[in-house]
C-alpha atoms as a PDB file:
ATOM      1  CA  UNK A   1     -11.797   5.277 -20.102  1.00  0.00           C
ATOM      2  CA  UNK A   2     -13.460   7.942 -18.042  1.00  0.00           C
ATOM      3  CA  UNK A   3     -15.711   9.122 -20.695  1.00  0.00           C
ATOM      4  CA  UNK A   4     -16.905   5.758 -21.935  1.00  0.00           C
ATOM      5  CA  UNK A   5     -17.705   4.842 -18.126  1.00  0.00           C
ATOM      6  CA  UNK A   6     -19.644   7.995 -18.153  1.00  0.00           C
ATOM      7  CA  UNK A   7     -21.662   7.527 -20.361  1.00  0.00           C
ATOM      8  CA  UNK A   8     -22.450   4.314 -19.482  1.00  0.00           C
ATOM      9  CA  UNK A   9     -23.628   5.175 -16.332  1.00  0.00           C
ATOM     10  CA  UNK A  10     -25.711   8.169 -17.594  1.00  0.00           C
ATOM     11  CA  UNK A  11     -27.479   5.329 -19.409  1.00  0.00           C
ATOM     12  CA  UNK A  12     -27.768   3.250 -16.774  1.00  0.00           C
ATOM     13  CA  UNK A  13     -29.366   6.216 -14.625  1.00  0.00           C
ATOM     14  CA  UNK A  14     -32.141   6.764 -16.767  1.00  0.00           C
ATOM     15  CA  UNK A  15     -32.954   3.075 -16.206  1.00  0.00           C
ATOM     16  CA  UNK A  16     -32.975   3.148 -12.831  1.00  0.00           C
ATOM     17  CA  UNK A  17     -29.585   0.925 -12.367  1.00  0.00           C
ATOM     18  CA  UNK A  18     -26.826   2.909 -11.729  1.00  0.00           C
ATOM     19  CA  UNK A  19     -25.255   1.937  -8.192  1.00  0.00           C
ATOM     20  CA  UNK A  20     -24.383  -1.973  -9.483  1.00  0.00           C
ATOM     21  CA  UNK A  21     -23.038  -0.485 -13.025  1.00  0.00           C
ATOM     22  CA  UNK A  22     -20.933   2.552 -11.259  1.00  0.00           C
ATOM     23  CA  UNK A  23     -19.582  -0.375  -8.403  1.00  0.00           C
ATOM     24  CA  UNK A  24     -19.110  -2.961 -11.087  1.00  0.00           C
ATOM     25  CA  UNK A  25     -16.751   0.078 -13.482  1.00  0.00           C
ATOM     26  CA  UNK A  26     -15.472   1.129 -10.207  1.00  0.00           C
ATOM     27  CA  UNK A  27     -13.966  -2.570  -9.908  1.00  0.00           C
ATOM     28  CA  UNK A  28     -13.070  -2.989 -13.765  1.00  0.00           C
ATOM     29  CA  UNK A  29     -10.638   0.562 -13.176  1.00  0.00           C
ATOM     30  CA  UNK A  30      -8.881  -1.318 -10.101  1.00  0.00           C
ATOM     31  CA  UNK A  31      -8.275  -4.064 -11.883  1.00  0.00           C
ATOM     32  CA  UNK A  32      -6.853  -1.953 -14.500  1.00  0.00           C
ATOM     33  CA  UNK A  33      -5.050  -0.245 -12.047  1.00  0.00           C
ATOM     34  CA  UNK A  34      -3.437  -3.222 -10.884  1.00  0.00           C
ATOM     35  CA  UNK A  35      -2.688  -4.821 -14.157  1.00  0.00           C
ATOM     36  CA  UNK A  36      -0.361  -1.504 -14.545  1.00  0.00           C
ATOM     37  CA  UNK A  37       0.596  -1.583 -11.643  1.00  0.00           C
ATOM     38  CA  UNK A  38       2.038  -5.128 -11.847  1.00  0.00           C
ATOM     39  CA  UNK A  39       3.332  -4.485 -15.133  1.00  0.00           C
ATOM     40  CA  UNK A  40       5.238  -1.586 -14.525  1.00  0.00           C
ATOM     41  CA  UNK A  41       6.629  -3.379 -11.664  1.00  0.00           C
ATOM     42  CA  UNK A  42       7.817  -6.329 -13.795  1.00  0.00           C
ATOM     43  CA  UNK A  43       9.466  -3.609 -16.559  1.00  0.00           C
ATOM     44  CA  UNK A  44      11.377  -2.274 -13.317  1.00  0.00           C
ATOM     45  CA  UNK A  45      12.346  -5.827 -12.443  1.00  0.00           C
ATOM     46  CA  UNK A  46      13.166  -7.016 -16.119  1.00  0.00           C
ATOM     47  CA  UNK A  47      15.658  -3.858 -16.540  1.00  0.00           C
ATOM     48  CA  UNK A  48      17.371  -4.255 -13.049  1.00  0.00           C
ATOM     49  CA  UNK A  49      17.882  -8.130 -14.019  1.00  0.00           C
ATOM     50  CA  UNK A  50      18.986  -7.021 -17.289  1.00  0.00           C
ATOM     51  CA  UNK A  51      22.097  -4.306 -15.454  1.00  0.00           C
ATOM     52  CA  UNK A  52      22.827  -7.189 -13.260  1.00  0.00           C
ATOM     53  CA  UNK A  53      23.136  -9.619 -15.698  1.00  0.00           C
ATOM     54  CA  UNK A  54      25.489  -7.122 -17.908  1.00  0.00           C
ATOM     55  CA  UNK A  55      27.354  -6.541 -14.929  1.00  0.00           C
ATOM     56  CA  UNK A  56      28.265 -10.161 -13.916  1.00  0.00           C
ATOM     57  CA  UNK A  57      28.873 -10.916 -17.801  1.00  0.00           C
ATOM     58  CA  UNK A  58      31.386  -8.230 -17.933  1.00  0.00           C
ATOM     59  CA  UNK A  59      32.823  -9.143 -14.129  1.00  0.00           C
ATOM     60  CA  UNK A  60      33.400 -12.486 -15.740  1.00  0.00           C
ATOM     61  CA  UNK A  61      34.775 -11.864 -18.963  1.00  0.00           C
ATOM     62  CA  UNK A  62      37.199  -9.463 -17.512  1.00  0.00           C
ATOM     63  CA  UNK A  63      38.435 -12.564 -15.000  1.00  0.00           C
ATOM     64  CA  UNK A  64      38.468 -14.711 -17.987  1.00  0.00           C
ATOM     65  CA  UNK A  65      41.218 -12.126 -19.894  1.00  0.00           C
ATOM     66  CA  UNK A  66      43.140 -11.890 -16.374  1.00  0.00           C
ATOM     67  CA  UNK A  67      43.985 -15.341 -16.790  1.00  0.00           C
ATOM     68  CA  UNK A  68      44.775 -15.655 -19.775  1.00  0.00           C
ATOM     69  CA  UNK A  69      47.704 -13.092 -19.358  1.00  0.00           C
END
């Protein structure tokens, strides 16, 4: 991503508009940055749901074979 952005704003300097391009890829790379950030969050969530889920399934089936003895 860094070497596209760059580039671009190499471009963009010989024309005399670099400042709004570098703020405006600047922006584009937090929003990136976010979007992985809030991904990797919701992967961390999904898993711990996931172990708690497996947990409570195996909590109850174990109950259910206790009373069945």
């Amino acid at each position: 991503m860094g070497d596209k952005n760059n580039e671009a704003i190499g471009l963009y300097e010989k024309f005399g508009q670099s400042l709004p391009l570098k703020r405006k890829l600047h922006n584009n790379d937090q929003g990136e940055q976010k979007i992985n950030n809030e991904n990797k969050r919701i992967q961390a969530q999904k898993k711990h749901t996931q172990k708690t889920n497996k947990i409570e399934y195996q909590q109850m089936n174990q109950q259910a074979q206790e009373k069945q003895k």
